[in-house]
Protein backbone atom coordinates (compact mmCIF):
# COMPACT_ATOMS: atom_id res chain seq x y z
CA UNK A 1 138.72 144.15 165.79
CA UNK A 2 139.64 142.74 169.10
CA UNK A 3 137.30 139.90 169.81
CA UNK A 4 138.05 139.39 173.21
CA UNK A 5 135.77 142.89 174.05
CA UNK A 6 133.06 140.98 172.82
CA UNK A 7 132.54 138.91 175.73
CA UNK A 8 131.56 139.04 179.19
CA UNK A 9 127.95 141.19 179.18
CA UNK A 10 128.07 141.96 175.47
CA UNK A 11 127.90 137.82 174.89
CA UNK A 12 125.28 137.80 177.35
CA UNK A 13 123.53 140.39 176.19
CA UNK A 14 123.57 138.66 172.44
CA UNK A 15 122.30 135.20 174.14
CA UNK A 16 119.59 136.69 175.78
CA UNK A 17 118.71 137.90 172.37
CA UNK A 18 118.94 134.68 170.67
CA UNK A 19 117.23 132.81 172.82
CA UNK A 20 113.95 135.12 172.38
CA UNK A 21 114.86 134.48 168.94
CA UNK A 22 115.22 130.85 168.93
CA UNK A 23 112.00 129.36 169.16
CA UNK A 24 110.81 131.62 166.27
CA UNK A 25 113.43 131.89 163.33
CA UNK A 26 115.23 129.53 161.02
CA UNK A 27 118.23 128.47 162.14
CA UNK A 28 119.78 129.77 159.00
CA UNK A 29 118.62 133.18 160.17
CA UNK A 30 120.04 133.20 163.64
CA UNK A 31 124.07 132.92 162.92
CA UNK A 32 123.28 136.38 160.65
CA UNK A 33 121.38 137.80 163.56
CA UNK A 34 124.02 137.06 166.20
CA UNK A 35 127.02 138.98 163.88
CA UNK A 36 124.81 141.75 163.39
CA UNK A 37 123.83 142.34 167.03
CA UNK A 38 127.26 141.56 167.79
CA UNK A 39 128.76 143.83 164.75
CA UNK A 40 126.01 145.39 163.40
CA UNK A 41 128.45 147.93 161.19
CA UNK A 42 130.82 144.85 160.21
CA UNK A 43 128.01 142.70 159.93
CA UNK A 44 127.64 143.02 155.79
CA UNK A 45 131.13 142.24 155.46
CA UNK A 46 131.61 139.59 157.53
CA UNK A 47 128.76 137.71 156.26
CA UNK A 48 129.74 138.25 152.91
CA UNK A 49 133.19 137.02 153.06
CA UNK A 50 131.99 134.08 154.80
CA UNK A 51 128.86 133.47 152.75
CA UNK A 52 126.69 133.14 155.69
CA UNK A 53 123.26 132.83 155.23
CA UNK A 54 121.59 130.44 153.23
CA UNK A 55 121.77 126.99 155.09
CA UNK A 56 118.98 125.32 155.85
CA UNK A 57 119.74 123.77 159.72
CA UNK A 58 121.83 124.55 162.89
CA UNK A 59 123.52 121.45 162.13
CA UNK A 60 124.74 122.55 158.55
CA UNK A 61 125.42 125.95 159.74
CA UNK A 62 127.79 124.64 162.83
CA UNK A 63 129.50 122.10 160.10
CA UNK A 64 130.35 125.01 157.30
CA UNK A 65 131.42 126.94 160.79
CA UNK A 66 134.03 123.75 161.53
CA UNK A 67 135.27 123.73 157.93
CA UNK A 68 135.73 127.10 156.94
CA UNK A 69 136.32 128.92 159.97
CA UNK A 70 138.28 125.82 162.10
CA UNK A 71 135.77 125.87 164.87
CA UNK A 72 134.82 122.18 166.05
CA UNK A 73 131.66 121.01 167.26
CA UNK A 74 133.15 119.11 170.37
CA UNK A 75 134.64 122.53 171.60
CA UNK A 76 131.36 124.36 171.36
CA UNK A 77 129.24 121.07 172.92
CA UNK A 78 132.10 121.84 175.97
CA UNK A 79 130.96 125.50 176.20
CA UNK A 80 127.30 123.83 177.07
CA UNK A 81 129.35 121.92 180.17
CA UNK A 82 130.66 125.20 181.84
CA UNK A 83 129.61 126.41 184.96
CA UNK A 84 129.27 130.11 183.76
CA UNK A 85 126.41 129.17 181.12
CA UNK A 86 124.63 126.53 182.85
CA UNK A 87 122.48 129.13 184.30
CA UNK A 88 120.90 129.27 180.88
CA UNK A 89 119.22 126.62 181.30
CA UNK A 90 119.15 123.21 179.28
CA UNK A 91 115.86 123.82 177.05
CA UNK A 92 116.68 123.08 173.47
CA UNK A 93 116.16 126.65 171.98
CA UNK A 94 118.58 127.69 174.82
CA UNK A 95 121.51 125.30 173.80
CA UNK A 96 120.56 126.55 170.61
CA UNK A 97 121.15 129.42 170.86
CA UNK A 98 123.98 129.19 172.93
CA UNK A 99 125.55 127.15 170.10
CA UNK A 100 124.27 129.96 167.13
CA UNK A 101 126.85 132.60 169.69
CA UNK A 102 129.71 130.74 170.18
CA UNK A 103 129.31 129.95 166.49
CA UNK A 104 128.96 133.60 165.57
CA UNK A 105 132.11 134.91 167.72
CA UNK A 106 134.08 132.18 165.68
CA UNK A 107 133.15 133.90 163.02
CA UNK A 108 133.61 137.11 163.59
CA UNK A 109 137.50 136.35 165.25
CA UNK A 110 138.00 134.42 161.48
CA UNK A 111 136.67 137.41 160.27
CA UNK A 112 139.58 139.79 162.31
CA UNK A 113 142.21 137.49 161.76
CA UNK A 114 142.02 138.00 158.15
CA UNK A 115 141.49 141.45 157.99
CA UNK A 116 144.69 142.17 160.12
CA UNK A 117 146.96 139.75 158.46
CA UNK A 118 149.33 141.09 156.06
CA UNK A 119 148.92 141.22 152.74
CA UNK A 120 150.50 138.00 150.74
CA UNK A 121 153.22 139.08 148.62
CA UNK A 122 153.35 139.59 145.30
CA UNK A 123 154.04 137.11 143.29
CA UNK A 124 157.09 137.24 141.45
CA UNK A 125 157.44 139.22 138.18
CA UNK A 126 158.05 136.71 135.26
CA UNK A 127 161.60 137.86 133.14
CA UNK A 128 161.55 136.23 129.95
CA UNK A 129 164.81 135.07 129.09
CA UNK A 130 166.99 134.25 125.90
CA UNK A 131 168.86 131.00 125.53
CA UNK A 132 172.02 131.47 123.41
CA UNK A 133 173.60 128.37 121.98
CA UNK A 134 176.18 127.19 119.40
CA UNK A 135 175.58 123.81 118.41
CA UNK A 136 176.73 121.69 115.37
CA UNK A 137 174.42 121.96 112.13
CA UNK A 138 173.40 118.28 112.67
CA UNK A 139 171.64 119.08 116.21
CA UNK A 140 169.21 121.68 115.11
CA UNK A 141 167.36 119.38 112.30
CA UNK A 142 164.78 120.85 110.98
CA UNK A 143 164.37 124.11 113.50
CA UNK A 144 163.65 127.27 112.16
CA UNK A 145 162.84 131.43 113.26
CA UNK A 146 159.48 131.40 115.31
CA UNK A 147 159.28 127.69 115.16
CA UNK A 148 157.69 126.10 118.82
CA UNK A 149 160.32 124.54 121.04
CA UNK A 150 158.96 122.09 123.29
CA UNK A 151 160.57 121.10 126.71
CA UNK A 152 162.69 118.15 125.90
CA UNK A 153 164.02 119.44 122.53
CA UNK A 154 165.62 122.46 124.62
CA UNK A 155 166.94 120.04 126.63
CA UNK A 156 168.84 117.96 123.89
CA UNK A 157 170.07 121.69 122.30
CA UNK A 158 171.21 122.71 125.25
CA UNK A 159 173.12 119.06 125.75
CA UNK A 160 174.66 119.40 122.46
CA UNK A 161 176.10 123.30 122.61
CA UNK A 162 179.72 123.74 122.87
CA UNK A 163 178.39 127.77 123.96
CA UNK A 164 175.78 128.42 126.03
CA UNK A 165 174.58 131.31 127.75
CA UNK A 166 171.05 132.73 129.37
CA UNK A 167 170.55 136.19 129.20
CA UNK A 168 167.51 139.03 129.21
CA UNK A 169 166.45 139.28 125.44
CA UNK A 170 167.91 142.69 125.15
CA UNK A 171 171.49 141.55 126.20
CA UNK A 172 171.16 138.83 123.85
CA UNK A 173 170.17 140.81 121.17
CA UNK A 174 173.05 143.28 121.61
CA UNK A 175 175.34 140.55 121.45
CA UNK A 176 174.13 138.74 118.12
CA UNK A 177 175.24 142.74 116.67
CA UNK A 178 179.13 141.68 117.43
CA UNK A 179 178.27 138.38 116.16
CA UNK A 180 179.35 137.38 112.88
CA UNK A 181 176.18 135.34 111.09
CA UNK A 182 175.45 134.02 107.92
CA UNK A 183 172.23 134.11 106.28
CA UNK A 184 170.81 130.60 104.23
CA UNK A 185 170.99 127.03 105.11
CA UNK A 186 174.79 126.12 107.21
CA UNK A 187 176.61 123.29 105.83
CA UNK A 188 176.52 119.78 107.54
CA UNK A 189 179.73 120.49 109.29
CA UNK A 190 179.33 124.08 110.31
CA UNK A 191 178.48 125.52 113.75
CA UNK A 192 174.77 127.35 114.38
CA UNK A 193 173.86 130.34 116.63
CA UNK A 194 170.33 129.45 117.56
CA UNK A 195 168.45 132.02 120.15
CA UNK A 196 165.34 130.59 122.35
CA UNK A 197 163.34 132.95 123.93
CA UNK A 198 160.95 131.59 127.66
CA UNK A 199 158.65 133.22 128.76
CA UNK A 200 159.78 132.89 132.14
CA UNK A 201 164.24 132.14 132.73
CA UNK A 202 165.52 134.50 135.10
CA UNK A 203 166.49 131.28 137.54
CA UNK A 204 168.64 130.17 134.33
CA UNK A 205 170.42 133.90 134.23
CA UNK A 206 173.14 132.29 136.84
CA UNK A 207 173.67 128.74 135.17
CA UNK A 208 177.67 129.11 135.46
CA UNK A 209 178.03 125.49 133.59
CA UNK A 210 176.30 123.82 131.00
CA UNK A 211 175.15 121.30 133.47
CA UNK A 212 173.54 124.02 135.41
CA UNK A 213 171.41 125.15 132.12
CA UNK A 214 170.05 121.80 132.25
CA UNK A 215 169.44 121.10 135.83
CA UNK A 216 167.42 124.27 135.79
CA UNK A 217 165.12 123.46 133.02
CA UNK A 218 164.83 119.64 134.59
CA UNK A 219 163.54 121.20 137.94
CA UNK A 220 161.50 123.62 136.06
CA UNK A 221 160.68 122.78 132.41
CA UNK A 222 159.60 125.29 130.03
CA UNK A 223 158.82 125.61 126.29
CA UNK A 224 160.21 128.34 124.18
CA UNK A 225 160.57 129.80 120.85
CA UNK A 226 162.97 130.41 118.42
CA UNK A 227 163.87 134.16 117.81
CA UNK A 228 167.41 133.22 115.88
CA UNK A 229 169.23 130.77 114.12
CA UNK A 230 171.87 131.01 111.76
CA UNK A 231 175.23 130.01 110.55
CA UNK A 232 178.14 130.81 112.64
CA UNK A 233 180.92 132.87 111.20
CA UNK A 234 182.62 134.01 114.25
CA UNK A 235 181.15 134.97 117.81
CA UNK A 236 182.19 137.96 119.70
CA UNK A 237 184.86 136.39 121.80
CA UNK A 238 183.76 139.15 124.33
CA UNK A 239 183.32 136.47 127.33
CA UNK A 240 179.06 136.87 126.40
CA UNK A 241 179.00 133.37 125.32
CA UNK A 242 180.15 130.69 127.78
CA UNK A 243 182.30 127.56 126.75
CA UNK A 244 180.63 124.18 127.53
């Protein structure tokens, strides 16, 4: 909608209207009228996504115009000033309505603006993610399958791994197959696969260090689950798991 086409005698035409109008409706009727004289096939729309209708005086309707739309009240008092609408006359129902049009157009150019910006984009896809670690047996306490990990504890796993590696749950899950694991409780001194699934890692898939791992879940902290843990026989040695 190019706003600009709705100046010169189409504005005119709508202030004549208004000012007829003036003297004999609510103010919270005249900013509706003006958008439908003005955009009578938009009108519906436009007052919908503005929610316009409703207020109760000129005054409200020009301050929800200067908060939602961005239109201030000095800058349409300065419209009263120029020479090319002083011919209106200074009666009260005239500045009224003068104010009720400029009003309206502001509208109606929020209105265009946001139909003819782009679209936002989407927002990004969450990729859960699994956290592979090896840790001693004296780091992982009391954790167990399906057991709630919160923030900090992945933290101090992650801190205490001597492997480490985040990876898409499938990848993971292909490498626990060339994993040697034990099932049953690891002795004091033995090493522990553990796997923690997020709901949302795919900034931790490039963690190249240890250090890395753990800046990335300061910045962005997330809880996670446990999918695996179990005594360590042997790992891969394929290059999956990363040394810390």
């Amino acid at each position: 909608m190019n706003v600009s086409t709705l100046l010169g005698s189409r504005f005119d035409a709508l202030l004549s209207f208004l000012i007829t109008q003036a003297p004999n409706g609510g103010a919270e009727n005249l900013l509706g009228a003006a958008i439908r004289h003005l955009t009578p096939h938009r009108a519906t729309d436009i007052c919908r996504t503005f929610n316009v209708g409703g207020r109760g005086t000129l005054q409200s309707d020009l301050d929800w115009v200067r908060k939602s739309v961005g239109l201030d009240a000095v800058w349409i008092s300065n419209w009263l000033l120029k020479p090319d609408f002083r011919d209106h006359g200074h009666a009260q129902h005239k500045k009224l309505s003068l104010k009720v049009a400029l009003a309206a157009l502001a509208v109606i150019a929020a209105y265009a603006l946001r139909s003819d910006a782009p679209p936002p984009p989407p927002a990004p896809r969450r990729q859960p993610a699994a956290i592979c670690l090896i840790v001693p047996a004296a780091a992982i306490l009391d954790l167990a399958s399906s057991a709630a990990v919160a923030p900090d504890r992945l933290l101090h796993l992650v801190g205490a791994a001597t492997y480490f590696r985040a990876a898409p749950p499938d990848a993971a899950l292909a490498e626990e197959g060339r994993t040697e694991l034990a099932n049953g409780t690891p002795d004091p001194d033995q090493d522990v696969y553990v796997r923690i699934d997020v709901a949302d890692g795919a900034d931790l898939f490039v963690a190249p260090t240890r250090y890395a791992l753990k800046t990335a879940l300061l910045d962005a902290p997330r809880a996670g689950t446990v999918e695996r843990v179990a005594a360590l026989i042997r790992h891969s040695g394929t290059g999956f798991l990363i040394r810390a």
